[in-house]
N, C-alpha and C. Protein backbone atom coordinates (compact mmCIF):
# COMPACT_ATOMS: atom_id res chain seq x y z
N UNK A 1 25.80 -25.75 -88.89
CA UNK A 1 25.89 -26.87 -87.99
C UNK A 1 24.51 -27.52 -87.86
N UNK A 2 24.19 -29.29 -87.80
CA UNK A 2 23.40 -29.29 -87.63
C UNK A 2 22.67 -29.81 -85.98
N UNK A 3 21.49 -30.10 -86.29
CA UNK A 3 21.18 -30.16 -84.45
C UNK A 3 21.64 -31.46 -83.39
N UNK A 4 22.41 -32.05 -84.61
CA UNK A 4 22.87 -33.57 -84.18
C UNK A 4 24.14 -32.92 -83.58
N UNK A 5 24.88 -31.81 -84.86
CA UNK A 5 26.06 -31.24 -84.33
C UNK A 5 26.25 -30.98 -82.68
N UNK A 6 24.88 -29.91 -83.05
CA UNK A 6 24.56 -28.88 -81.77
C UNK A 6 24.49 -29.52 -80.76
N UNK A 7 23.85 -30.84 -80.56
CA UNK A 7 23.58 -31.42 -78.69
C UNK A 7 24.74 -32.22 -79.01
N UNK A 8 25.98 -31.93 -79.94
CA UNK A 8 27.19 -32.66 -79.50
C UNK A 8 28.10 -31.98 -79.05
N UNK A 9 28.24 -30.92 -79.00
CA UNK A 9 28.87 -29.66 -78.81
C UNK A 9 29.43 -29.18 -76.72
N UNK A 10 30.37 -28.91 -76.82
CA UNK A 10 30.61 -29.10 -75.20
C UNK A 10 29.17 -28.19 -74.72
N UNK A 11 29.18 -27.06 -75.18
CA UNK A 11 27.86 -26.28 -74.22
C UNK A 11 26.48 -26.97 -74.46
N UNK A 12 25.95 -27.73 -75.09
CA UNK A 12 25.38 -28.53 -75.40
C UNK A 12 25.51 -29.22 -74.05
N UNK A 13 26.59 -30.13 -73.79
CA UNK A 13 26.85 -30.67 -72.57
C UNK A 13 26.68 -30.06 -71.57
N UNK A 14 27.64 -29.29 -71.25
CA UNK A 14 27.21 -28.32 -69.80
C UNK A 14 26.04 -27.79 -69.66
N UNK A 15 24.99 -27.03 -70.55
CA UNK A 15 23.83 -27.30 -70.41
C UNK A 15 23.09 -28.04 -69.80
N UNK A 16 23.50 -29.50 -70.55
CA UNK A 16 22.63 -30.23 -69.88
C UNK A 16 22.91 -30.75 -68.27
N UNK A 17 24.12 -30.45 -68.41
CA UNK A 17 24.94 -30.98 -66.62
C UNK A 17 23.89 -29.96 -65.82
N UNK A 18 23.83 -28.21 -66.19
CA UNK A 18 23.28 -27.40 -65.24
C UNK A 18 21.81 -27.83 -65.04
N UNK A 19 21.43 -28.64 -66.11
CA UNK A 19 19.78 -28.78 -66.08
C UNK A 19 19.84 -29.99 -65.12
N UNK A 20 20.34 -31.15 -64.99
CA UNK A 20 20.28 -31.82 -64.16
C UNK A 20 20.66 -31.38 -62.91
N UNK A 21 22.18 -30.86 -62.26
CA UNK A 21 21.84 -30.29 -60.95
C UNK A 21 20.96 -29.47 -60.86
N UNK A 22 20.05 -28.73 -61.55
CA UNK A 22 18.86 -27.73 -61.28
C UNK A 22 17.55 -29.22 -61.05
N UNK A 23 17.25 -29.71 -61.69
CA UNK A 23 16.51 -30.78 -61.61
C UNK A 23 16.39 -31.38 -59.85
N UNK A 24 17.46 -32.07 -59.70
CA UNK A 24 18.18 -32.34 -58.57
C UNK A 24 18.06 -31.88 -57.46
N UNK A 25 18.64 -30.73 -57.43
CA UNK A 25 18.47 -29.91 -56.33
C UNK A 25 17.14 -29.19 -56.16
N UNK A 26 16.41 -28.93 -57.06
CA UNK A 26 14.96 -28.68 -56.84
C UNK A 26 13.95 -29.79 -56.50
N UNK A 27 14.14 -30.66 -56.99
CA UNK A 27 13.30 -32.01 -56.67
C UNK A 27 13.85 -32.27 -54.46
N UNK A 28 14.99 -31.89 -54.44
CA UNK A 28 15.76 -32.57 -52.81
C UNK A 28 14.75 -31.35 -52.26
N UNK A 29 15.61 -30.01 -52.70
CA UNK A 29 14.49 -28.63 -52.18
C UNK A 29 12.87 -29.17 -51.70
N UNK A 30 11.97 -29.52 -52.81
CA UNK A 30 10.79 -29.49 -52.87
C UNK A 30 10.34 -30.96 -51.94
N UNK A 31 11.19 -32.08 -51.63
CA UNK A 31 10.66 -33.26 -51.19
C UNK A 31 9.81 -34.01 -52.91
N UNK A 32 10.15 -33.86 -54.21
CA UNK A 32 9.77 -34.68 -55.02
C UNK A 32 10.92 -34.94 -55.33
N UNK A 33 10.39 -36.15 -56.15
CA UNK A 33 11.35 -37.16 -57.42
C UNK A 33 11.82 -36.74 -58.42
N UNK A 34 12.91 -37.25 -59.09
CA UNK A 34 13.22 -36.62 -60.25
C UNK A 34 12.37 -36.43 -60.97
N UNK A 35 11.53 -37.61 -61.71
CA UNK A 35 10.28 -37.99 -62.51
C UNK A 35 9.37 -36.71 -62.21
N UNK A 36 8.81 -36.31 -60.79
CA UNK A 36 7.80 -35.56 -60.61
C UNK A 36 8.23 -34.08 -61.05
N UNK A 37 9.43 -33.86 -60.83
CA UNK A 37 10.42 -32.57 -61.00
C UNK A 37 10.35 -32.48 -62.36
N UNK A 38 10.56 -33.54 -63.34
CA UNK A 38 11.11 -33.41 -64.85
C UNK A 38 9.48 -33.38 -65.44
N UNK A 39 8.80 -33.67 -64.90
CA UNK A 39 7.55 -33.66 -65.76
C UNK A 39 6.87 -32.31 -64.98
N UNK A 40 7.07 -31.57 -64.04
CA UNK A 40 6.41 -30.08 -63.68
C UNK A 40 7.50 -29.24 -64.18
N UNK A 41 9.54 -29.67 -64.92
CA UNK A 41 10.09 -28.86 -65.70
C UNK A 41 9.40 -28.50 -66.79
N UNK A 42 8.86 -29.92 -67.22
CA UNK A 42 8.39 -29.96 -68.93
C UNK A 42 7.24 -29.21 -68.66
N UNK A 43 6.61 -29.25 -67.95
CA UNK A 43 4.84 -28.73 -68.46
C UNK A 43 5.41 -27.02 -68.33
N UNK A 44 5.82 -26.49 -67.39
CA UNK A 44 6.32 -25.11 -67.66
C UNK A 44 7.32 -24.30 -68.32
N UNK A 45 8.15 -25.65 -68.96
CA UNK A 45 9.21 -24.97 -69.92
C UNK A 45 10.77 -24.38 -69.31
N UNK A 46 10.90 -25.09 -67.86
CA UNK A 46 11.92 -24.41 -67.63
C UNK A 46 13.31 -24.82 -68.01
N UNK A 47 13.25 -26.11 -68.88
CA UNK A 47 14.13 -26.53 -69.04
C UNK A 47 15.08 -25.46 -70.40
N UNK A 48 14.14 -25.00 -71.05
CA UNK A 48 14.43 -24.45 -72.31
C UNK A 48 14.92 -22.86 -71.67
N UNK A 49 14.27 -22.68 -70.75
CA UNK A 49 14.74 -21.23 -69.77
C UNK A 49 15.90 -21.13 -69.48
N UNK A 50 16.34 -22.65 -69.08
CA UNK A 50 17.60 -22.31 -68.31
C UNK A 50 18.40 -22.42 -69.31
N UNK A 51 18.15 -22.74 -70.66
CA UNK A 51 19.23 -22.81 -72.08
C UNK A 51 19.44 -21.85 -72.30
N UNK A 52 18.03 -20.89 -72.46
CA UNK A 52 18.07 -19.73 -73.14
C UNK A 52 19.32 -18.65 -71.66
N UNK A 53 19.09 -19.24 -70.87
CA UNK A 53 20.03 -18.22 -69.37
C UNK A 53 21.19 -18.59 -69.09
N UNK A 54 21.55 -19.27 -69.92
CA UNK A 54 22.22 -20.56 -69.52
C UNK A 54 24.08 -19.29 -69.36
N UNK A 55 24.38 -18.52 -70.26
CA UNK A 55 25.11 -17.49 -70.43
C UNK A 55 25.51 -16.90 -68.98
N UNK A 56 24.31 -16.54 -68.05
CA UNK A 56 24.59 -15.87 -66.77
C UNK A 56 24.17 -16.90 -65.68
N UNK A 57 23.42 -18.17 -66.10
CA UNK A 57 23.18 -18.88 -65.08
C UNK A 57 24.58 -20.07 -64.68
N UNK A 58 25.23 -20.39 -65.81
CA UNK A 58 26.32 -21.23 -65.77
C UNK A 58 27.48 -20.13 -64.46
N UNK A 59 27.58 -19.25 -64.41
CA UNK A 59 28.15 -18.40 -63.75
C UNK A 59 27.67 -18.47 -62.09
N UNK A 60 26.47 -18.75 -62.04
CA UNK A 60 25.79 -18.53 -60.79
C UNK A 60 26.02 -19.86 -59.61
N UNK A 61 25.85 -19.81 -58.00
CA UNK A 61 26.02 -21.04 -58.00
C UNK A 61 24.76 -21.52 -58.01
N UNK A 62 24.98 -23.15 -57.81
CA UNK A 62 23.77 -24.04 -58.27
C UNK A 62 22.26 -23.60 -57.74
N UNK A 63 22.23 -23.40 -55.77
CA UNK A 63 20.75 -22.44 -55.54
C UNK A 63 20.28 -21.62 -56.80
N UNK A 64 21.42 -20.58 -57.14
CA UNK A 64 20.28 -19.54 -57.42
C UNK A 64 20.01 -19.87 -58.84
N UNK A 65 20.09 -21.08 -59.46
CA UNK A 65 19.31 -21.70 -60.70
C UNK A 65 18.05 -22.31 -60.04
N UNK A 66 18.39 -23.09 -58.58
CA UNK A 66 17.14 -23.58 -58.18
C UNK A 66 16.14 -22.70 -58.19
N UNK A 67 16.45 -21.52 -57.38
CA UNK A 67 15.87 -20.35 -57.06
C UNK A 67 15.43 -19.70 -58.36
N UNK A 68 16.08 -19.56 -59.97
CA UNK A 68 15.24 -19.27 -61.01
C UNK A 68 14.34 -20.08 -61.49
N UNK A 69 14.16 -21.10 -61.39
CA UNK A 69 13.39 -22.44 -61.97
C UNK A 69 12.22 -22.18 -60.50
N UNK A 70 12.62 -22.13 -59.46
CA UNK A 70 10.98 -21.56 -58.62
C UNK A 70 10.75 -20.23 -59.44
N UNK A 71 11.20 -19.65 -59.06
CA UNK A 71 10.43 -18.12 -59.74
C UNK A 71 9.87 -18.43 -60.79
N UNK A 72 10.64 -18.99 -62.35
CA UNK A 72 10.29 -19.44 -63.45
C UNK A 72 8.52 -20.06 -63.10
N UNK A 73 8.69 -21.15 -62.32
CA UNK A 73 7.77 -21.89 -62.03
C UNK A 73 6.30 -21.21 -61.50
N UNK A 74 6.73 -20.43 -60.66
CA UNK A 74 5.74 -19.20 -59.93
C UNK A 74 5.12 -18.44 -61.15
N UNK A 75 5.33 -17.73 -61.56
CA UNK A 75 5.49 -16.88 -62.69
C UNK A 75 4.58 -17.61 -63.20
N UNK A 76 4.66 -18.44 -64.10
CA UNK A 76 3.92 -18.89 -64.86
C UNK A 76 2.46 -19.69 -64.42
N UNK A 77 2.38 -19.56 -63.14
CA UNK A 77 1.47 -20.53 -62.32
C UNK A 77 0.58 -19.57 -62.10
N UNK A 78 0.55 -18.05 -62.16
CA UNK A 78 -0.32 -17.19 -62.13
C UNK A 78 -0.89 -16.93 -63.22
């Protein structure tokens, strides 16, 4: 398959649905913007975190993705 396949693919989609309510709800959480949220996702990589989790995080409700993307965020800030 190729990667054009791959981000056409339903989990491909839902992926990206969980990354936006994680986005979302962490930006409302924190008092920032999407913009400020998506560019402190990108510099720490959590967007690719929550792909790689995406297996047990799609399962979870929406907090406790917020709640991995802080930790994620923490974590790496040390």
């Amino acid at each position: 398959m190729t990667s054009v396949e791959n981000r056409n693919s339903p989990i491909w989609r839902d992926e990206n649905l969980l990354i936006v309510c994680t986005v979302e709800g962490y930006a409302h959480r924190h008092n920032m913007t999407t913009r400020e949220t998506l560019k402190l996702f990108r510099e720490y990589g959590v967007t690719g975190a929550i792909r790689q989790c995406y297996g047990t995080l799609h399962t979870q409700d929406i907090d406790e993705t917020v709640y991995f993307a802080e930790d994620y965020i923490e974590a790496r800030r040390k």
